[in-house]
Structure formats: structure tokens, C-alpha cells
Protein backbone atom coordinates (compact mmCIF):
# COMPACT_ATOMS: atom_id res chain seq x y z
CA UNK A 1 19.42 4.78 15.36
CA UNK A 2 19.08 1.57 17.51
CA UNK A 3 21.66 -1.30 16.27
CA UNK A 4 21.66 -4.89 16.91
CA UNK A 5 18.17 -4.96 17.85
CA UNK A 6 15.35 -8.08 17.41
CA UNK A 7 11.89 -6.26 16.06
CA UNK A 8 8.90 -8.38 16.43
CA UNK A 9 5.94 -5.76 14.64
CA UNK A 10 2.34 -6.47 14.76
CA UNK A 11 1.06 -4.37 11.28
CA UNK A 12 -2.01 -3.44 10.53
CA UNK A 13 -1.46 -3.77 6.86
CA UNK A 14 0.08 -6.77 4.68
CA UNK A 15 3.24 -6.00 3.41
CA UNK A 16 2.37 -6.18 -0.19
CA UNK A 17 -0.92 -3.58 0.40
CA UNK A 18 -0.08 0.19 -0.28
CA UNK A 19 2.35 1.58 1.12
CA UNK A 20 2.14 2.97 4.87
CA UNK A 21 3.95 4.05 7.91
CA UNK A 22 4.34 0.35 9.26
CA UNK A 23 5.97 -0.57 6.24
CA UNK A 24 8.56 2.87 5.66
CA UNK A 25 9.32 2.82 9.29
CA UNK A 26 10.11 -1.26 9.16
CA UNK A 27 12.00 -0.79 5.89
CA UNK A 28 13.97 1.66 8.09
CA UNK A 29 14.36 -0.10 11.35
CA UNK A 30 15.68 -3.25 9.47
CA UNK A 31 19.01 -1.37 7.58
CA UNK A 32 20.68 -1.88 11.57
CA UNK A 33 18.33 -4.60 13.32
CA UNK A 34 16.42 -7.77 12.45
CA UNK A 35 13.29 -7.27 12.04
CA UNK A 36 9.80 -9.99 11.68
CA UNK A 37 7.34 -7.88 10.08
CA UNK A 38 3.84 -9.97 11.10
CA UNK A 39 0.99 -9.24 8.71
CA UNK A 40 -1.77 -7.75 9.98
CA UNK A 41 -3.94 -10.70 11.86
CA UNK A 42 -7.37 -8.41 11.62
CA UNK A 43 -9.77 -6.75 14.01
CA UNK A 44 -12.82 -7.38 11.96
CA UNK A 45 -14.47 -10.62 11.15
CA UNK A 46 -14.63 -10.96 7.42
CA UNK A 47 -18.11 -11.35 5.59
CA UNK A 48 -18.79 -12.54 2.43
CA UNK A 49 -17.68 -10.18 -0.13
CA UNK A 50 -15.26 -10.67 -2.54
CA UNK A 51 -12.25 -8.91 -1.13
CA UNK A 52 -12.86 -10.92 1.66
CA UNK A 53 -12.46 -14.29 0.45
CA UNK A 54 -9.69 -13.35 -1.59
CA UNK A 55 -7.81 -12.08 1.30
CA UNK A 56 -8.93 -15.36 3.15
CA UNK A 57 -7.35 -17.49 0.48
CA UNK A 58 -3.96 -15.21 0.02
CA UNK A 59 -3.38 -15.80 3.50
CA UNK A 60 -3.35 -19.52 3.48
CA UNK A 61 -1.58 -19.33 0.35
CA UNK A 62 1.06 -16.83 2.36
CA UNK A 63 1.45 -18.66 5.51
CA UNK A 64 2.19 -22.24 3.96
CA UNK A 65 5.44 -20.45 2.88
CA UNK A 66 6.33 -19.49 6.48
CA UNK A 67 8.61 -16.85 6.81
CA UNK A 68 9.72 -14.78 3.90
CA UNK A 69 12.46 -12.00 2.20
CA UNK A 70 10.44 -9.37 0.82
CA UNK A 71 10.84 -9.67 -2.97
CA UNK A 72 11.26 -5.96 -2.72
CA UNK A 73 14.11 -5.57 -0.13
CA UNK A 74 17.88 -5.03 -0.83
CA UNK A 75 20.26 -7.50 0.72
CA UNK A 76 21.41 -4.08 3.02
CA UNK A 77 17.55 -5.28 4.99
CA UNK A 78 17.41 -8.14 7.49
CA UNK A 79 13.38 -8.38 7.29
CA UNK A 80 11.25 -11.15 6.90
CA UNK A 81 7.78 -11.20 6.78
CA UNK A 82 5.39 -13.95 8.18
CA UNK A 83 1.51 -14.45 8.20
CA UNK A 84 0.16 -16.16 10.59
CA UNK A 85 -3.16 -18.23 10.66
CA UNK A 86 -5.97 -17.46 12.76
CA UNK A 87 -9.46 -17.79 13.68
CA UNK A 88 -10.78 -14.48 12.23
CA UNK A 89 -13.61 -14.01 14.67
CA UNK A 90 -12.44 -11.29 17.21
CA UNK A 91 -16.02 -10.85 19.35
CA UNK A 92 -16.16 -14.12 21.80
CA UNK A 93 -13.61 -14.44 24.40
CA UNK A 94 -13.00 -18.42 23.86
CA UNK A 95 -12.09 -17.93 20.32
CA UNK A 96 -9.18 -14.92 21.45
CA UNK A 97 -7.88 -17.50 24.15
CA UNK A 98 -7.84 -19.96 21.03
CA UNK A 99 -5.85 -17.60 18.91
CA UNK A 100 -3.37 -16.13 22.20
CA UNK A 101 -2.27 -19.49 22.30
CA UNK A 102 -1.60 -20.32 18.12
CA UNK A 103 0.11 -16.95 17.77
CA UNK A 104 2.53 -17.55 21.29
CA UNK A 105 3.16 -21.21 20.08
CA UNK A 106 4.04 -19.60 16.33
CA UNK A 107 5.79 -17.01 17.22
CA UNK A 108 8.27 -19.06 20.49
CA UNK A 109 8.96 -21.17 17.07
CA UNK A 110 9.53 -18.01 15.27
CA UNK A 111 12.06 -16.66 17.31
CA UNK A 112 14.15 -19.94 17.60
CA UNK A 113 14.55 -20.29 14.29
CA UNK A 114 15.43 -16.67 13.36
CA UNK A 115 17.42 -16.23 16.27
CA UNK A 116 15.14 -13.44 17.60
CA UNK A 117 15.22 -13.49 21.35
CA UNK A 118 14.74 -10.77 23.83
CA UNK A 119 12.79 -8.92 21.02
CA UNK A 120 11.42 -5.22 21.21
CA UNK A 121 7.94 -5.31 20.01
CA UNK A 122 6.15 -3.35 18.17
CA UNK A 123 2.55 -2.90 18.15
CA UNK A 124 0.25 -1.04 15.51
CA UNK A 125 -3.02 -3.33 15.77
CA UNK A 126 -4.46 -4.47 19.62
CA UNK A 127 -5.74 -7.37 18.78
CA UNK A 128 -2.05 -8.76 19.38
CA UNK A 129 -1.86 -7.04 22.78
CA UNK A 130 -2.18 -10.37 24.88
CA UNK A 131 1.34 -11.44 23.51
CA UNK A 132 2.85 -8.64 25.88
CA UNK A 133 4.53 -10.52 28.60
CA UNK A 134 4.71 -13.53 26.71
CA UNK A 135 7.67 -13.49 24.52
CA UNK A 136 10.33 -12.54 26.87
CA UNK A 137 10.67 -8.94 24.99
CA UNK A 138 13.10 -6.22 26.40
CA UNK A 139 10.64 -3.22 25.16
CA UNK A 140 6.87 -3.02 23.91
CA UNK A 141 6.13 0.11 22.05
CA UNK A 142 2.27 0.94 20.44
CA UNK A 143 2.25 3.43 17.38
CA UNK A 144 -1.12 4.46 17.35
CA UNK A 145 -1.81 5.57 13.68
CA UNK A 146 -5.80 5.89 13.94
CA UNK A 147 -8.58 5.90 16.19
CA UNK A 148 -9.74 2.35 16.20
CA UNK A 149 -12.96 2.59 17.40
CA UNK A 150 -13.99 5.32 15.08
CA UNK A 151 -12.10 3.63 12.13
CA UNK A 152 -14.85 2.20 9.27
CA UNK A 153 -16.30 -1.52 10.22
CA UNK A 154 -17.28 -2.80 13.16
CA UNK A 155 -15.08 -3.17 16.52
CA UNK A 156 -17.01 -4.32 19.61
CA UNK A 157 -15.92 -3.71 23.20
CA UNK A 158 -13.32 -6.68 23.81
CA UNK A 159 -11.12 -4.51 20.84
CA UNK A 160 -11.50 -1.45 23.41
CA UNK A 161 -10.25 -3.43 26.35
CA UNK A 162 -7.45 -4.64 23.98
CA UNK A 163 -5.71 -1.72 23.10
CA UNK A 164 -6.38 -0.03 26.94
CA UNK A 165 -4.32 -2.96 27.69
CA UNK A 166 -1.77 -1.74 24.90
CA UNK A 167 -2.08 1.61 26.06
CA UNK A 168 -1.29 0.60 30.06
CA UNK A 169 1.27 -1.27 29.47
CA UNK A 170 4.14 -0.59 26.98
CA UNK A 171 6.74 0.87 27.53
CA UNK A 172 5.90 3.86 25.03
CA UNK A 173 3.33 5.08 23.18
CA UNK A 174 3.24 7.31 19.95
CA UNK A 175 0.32 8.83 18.12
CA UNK A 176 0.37 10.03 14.72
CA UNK A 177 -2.45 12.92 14.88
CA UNK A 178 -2.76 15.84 17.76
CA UNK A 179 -5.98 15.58 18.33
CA UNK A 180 -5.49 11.95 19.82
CA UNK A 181 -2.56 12.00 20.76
CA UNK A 182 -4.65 15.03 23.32
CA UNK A 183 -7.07 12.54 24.18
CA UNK A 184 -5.21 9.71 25.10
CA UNK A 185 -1.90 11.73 26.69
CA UNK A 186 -3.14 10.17 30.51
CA UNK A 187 -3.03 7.31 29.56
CA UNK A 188 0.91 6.24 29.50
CA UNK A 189 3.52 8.23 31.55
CA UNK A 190 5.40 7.74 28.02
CA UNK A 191 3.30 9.11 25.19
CA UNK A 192 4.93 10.84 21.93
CA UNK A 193 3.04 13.04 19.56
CA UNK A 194 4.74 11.57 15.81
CA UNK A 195 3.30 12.83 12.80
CA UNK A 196 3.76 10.40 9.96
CA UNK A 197 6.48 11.26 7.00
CA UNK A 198 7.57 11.12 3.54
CA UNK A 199 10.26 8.74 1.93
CA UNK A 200 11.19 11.79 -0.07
CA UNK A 201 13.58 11.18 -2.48
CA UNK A 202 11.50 8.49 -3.56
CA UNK A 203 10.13 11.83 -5.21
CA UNK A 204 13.00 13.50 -6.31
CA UNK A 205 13.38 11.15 -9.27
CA UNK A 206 14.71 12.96 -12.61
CA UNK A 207 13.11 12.63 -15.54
CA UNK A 208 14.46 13.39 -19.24
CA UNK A 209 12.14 15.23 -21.60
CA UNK A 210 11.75 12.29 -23.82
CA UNK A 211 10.44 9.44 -20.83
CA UNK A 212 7.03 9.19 -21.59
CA UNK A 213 4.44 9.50 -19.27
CA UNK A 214 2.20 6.45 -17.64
CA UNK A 215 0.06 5.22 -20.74
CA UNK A 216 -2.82 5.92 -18.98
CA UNK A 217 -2.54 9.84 -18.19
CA UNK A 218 -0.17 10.62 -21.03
CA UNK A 219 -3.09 11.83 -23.80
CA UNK A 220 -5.20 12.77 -21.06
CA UNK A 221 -6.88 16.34 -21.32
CA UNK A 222 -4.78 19.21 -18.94
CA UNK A 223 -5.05 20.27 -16.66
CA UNK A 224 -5.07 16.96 -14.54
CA UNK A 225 -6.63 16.98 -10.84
CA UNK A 226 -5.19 13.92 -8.96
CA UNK A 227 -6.07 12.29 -5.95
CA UNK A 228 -3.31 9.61 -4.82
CA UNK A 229 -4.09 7.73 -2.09
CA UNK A 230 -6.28 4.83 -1.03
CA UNK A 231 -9.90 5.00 -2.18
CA UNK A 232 -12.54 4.12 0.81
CA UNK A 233 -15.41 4.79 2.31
CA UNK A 234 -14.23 7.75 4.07
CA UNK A 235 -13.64 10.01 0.46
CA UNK A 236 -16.35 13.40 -0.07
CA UNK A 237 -17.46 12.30 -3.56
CA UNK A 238 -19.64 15.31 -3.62
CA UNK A 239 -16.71 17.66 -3.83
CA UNK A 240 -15.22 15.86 -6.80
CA UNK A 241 -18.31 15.20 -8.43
CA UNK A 242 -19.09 19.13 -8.19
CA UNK A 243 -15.50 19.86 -9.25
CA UNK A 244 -15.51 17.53 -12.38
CA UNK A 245 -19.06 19.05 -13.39
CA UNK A 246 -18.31 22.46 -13.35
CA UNK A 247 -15.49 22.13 -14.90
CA UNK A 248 -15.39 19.71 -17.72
CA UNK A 249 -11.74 20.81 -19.17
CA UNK A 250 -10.57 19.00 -16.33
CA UNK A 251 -9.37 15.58 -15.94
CA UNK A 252 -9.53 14.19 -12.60
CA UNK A 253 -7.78 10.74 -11.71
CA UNK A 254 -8.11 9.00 -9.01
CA UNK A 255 -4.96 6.80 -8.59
CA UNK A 256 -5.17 4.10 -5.86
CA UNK A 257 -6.75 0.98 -4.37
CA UNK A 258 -10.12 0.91 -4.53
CA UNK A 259 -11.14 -0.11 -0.69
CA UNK A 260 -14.55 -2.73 -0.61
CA UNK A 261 -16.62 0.00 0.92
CA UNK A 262 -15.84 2.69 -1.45
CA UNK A 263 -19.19 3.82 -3.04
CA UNK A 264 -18.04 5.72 -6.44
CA UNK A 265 -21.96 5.98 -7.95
CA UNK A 266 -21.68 9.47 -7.95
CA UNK A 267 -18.62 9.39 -10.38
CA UNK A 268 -18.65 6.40 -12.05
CA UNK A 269 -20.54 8.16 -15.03
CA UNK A 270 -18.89 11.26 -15.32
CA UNK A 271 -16.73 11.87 -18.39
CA UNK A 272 -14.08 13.41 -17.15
CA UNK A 273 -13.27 11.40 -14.17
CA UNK A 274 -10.92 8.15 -14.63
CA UNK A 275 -10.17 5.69 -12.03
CA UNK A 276 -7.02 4.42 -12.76
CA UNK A 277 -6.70 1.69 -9.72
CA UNK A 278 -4.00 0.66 -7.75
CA UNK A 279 -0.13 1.61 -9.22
CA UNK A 280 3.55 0.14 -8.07
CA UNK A 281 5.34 2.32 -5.71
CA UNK A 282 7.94 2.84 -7.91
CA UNK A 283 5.53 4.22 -10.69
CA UNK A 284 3.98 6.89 -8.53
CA UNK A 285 6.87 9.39 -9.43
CA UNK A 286 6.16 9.26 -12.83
CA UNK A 287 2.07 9.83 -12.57
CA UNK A 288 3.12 12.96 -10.29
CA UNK A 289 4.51 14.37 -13.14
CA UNK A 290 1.28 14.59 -15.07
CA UNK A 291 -0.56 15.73 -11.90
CA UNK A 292 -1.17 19.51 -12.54
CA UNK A 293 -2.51 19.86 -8.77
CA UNK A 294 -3.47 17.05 -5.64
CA UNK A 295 -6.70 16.84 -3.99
CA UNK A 296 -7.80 14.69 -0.69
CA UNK A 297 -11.17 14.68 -0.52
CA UNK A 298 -11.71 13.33 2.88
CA UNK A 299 -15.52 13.78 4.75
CA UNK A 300 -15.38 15.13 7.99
CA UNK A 301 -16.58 12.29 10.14
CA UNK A 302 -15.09 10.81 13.57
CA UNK A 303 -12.55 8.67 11.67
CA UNK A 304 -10.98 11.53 9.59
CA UNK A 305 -10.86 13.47 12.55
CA UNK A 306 -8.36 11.54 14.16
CA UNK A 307 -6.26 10.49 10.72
CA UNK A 308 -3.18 11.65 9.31
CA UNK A 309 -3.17 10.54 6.20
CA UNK A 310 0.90 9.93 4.75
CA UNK A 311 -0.82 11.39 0.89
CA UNK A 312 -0.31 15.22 2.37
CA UNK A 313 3.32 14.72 2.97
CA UNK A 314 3.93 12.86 -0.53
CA UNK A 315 2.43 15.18 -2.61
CA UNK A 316 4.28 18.57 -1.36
CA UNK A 317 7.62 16.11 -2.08
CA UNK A 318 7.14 15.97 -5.61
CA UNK A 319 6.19 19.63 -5.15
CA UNK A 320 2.61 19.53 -6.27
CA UNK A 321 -0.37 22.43 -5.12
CA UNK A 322 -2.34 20.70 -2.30
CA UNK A 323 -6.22 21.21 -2.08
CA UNK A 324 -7.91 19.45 0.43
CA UNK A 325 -11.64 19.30 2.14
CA UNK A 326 -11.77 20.33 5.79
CA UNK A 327 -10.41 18.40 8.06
CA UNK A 328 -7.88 18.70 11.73
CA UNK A 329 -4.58 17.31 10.17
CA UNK A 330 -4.91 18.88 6.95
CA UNK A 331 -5.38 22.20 9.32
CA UNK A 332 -1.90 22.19 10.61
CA UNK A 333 0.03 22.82 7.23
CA UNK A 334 0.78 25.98 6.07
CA UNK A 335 -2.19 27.73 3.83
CA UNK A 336 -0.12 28.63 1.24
CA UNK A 337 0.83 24.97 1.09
CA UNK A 338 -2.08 23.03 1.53
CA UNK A 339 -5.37 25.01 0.87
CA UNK A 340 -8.49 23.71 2.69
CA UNK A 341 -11.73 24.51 1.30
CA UNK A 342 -15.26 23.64 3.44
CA UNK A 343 -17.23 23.72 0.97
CA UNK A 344 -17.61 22.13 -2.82
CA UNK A 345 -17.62 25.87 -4.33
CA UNK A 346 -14.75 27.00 -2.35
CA UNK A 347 -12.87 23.55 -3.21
CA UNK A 348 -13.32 23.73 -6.99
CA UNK A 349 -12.46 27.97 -6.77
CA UNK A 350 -8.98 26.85 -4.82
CA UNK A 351 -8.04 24.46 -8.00
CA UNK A 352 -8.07 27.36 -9.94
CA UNK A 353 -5.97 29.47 -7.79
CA UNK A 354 -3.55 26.62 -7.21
CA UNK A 355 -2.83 26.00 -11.12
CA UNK A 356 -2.83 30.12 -11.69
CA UNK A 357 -0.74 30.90 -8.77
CA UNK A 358 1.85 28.34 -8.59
CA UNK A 359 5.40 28.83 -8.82
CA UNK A 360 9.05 27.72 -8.39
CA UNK A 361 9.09 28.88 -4.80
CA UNK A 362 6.16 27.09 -3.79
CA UNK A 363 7.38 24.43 -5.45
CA UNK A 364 10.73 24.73 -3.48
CA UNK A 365 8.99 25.49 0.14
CA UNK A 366 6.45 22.46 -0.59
CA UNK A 367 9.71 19.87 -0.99
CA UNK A 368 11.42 21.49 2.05
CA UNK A 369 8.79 21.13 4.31
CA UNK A 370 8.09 17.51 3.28
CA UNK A 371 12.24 16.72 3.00
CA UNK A 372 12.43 18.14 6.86
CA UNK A 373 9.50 15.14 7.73
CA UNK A 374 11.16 12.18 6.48
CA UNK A 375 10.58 8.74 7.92
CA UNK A 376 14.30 8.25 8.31
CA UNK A 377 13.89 11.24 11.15
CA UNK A 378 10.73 9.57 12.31
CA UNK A 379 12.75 6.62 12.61
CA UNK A 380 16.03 8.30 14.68
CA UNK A 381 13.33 9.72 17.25
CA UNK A 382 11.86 7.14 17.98
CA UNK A 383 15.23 4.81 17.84
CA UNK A 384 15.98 8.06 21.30
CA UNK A 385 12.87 6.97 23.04
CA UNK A 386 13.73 3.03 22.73
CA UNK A 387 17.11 3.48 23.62
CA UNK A 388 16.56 5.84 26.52
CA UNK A 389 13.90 3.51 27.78
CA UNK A 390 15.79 0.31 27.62
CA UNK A 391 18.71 2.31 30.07
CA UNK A 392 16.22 2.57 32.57
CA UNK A 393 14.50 -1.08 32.54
């Protein structure tokens, strides 16, 4: 692991959102380095809707206290956590010149006060990709987590030429899913393929007989179908909603944030289907518990093509059968660990086999697979490529 080191990284995601591979790999990177975790400054201009303005007003709120200590960090973390203040318009040309120059001015401040110079940074969203050069780094790195372009909202042409300029120029490059990491491998002389992870014993968690389970599953009907994970517009309701119908002795929960686009009509009125909403981190070892098998019900579109969602990973930790719809990265586990059904029949038939044919060695294989992909690994591999790069500068 690299020691000693200043970590300037441009999320994607707020830190308080759910939890993702910015945030594990940052809560990793910061046990041995100092690390300025900058909340994602957006690639989308925000409309009108609710979500909207209440992110609006929780960044001002946020970035009048400057930086931050995660509430949730030990002392053994040297992190803070800063969100900056923008123009969120990202399609005119004057208005990114505007914002280049607030964010440089910000962040020069930034690394005065916290004694950050001669940072490495680390990129996960391109519409920071004109600081490169400007912050007298050592190392730029991009972690490439999704297809941008395909990802849902709008991104126009000047986000393209943003992360080709991200692409170009750091100093590496690494992609979470196969199938993009194969179509952008030209594009850098050093480009990783990097799967995400699992914090796994964040799973392992014992529980006595008597600890009750989460209020809102405990007198639930079994079996319980779960799907953990962020809920957006990219989830196959017509798999669930074929699953729940057919068989009404189930209970399926959907345990997550509910993302603006997310269009749950299909289920909203079906009996035995309970969204349950967003839960703490720390709870979700607990709900696993009542989980009799996981589902991700993903559609098949551009965007899920090129994902890797972290949910796969988590759910073989705490051991559970795996069901999923069709899709590349879902693919590349073993069948008998995650089943992938491509159709609604075939997805509601592999339930059933998963609850009838489960078993302490599946149970057993599931947790070693997922305790051989943890993000501390993830973390030591890419801490080689850093420190290899930074001998040759």
C-alpha cells in the first residue's frame, strides 16, 4: 500500500449517499495517506424536481462548513471531505471556464491549509478533468466505474471531450467492467481491468439467536426475495412484478434508495411487494439475515451493459443464492453462484431452485469467492500501479 501520500479524489457520489467504490476504496487509501474526498460536482444540470432542489440546498448547507471529518471515520483515517460550489450548468463552454477557475482557486486554498501539496489525484467524474496540470500533482489516475455517455440523463458532447481528455492524459487508467475496459484499452498506454469488491467482513457479523430482526422484515411472510441495492431507472420491474404474482407466498423487499427516475407503477400495488427505502450501512447485515435469496433485476440496455454493480459481490459475502436478469457482468460469475435467467419465467423458476437447492457449501464457496475480491486487495493493486508509476516520472 502507498504511505505518506496527498489524495485529492474527484467522486461521483456524496459521501453520505450509499455506499460505493469511491467511498470503500477512499476509506482504504486514507488508513496510510491524507486524503480530500471532493463530493461529486455533477455532470447533469439539475431540473426542477424535488430531489433536485434538495440536493441544491444540502450543498450550500455542506459547503458553508468547508472541509469536514466524516462523522463516520475512526481517528486511524486522515480524510476530510469538502463540497465545493458551482455553477451546475455543464453544456456552454463560458460557464466551464467560470467553474475551472472557482474549483483551482478552492482547491490552491485547499491544499495550503491541509498541507496537501504535490497531491496524486484521483478522478472518477470528467467534469473535473481541466484541473489536471493545475495543481502541481505528482500522479493523475481515472477509475472509470461506468460508461458515461450511456449512463441515465443527459450528457452532451463537451462531457465526451472531457473525459477523452481524462483518458489521454493520466497517468493510469482503470475500468471496473470488461466489456469497457475492451473498448477503451487504446486509449492509455496504462489501462487496468479492476472489477469492483466487497468490504467483506462487514458481512461476517455474528448474530445470537435472540437479536431480533429489522422491525420491518421480522413478521414478514418466508420465504423473503430481496433486492439490495440502489433503486433507478435502470431496474426490470417486469421480472419482479411476474415473480411476486405468481407467487404470492413470497415476500419481496426491495431495500435501497429510491433514485428520482425510478418508475415503481408496476409494483406499487402488489401485496406482496414492500419497499422498505434506504437503510444505514451498518444495518444491512442484519436485513441479510432475513433475505432467503438476492435478486438484481437489471434491464439489458447500453448502461447495464457496461456496469458492475458492487450488490453481486455483497450478497455472495453474507452467503446468500444470487438470481439475476441477463446481463455481461453478472455473466462472469460462476452459475452455480449467481444464476442468470433471460426471461421472467426462467427468473421466477431459478428462485425456486435457489431456496430448494441451497446448502452449506454454497454458502461457503459464495463467501470465498467474495472474501478473495475485497476492496482492501483492490486497494494494494492499485497502491503497485501508483507506486510503479511515480518511479518512472
Amino acid at each position: 500500500m502507498i504511505e505518506n501520500q496527498n489524495i485529492i479524489c474527484f467522486s461521483s457520489v456524496d459521501w453520505t449517499s450509499y455506499k460505493t467504490s469511491k467511498i470503500y476504496l477512499m476509506e482504504e487509501m486514507s488508513r496510510r495517506n491524507r486524503v480530500l474526498y471532493i463530493e461529486t460536482i455533477g455532470s447533469k444540470t439539475p431540473g426542477f424536481h424535488k430531489s433536485h432542489l434538495h440536493r441544491i440546498t444540502r450543498r450550500l448547507s455542506r459547503w458553508l462548513k468547508g472541509p469536514r471529518r466524516p462523522e463516520d471515520m475512526t481517528s486511524g483515517h486522515d480524510i476530510f471531505v469538502y463540497s465545493p460550489l458551482i455553477i451546475p450548468i455543464y453544456n456552454n463552454r463560458f460557464i466551464r471556464k467560470v467553474n475551472f477557475y472557482i474549483l483551482r482557486w478552492m482547491l490552491q486554498r485547499l491544499i495550503k491549509r491541509l498541507r496537501l501539496e504535490k497531491p496524486i489525484l484521483w478522478f472518477y467524474l470528467p467534469t473535473a478533468a481541466d484541473l489536471i496540470g493545475q495543481l502541481s500533482e505528482k500522479f493523475c489516475l481515472y477509475h472509470c466505474v461506468d460508461d458515461w455517455l450511456t449512463y441515465p440523463g443527459y450528457r452532451n458532447s463537451n462531457f465526451e471531450d472531457l473525459e477523452k481528455k481524462l483518458l489521454e492524459n493520466s497517468n493510469a487508467v482503470f475500468i471496473s467492467n470488461r466489456l469497457l475496459f475492451e473498448k477503451k484499452k487504446t486509449l492509455n498506454n496504462n489501462i487496468y481491468y479492476l472489477p469492483h469488491a466487497v468490504e467483506f467482513e462487514h458481512y461476517q457479523r455474528k448474530f445470537s439467536s435472540d437479536e431480533p430482526l429489522p422491525a420491518d422484515v421480522a413478521k414478514l411472510r418466508r420465504p423473503i426475495i430481496g433486492m439490495v441495492g440502489e433503486i433507478a431507472g435502470w431496474v426490470d420491474w417486469a421480472f419482479l412484478k411476474y415473480a411476486a404474482q405468481t407467487n404470492p407466498q413470497w415476500s419481496i423487499v426491495m431495500i435501497g434508495p429510491v433514485g428520482y427516475d425510478a418508475d415503481m407503477k408496476e409494483i406499487r400495488d402488489i401485496s406482496n411487494v414492500y419497499l422498505l427505502g434506504y437503510k444505514e450501512y451498518a444495518e444491512l447485515p442484519n436485513y441479510y439475515r432475513a433475505i432467503d435469496v438476492c435478486v438484481v433485476s437489471f434491464k439489458l440496455d447500453e448502461h447495464i451493459k457496461y456496469c458492475t454493480p458492487t450488490r453481486l459481490y455483497e450478497h455472495l459475502a453474507a452467503g446468500k443464492p444470487v438470481v439475476s436478469t441477463d446481463f455481461p457482468a453478472a455473466r462472469e460469475f460462476p452459475k452455480e453462484l449467481v444464476r442468470v435467467a433471460g426471461t421472467k419465467e426462467k427468473f421466477a423458476e431459478l428462485i425456486k431452485r435457489s431456496m430448494d437447492e441451497d446448502s452449506e457449501i454454497l454458502i461457503e464457496k459464495r463467501k470465498k469467492l467474495a472474501a478473495a475480491n475485497n476492496w482492501e486487495h483492490r486497494a494494494e493493486y492499485i497502491s503497485s500501479i501508483i507506486e510503479a508509476g511515480l518511479q518512472n516520472l
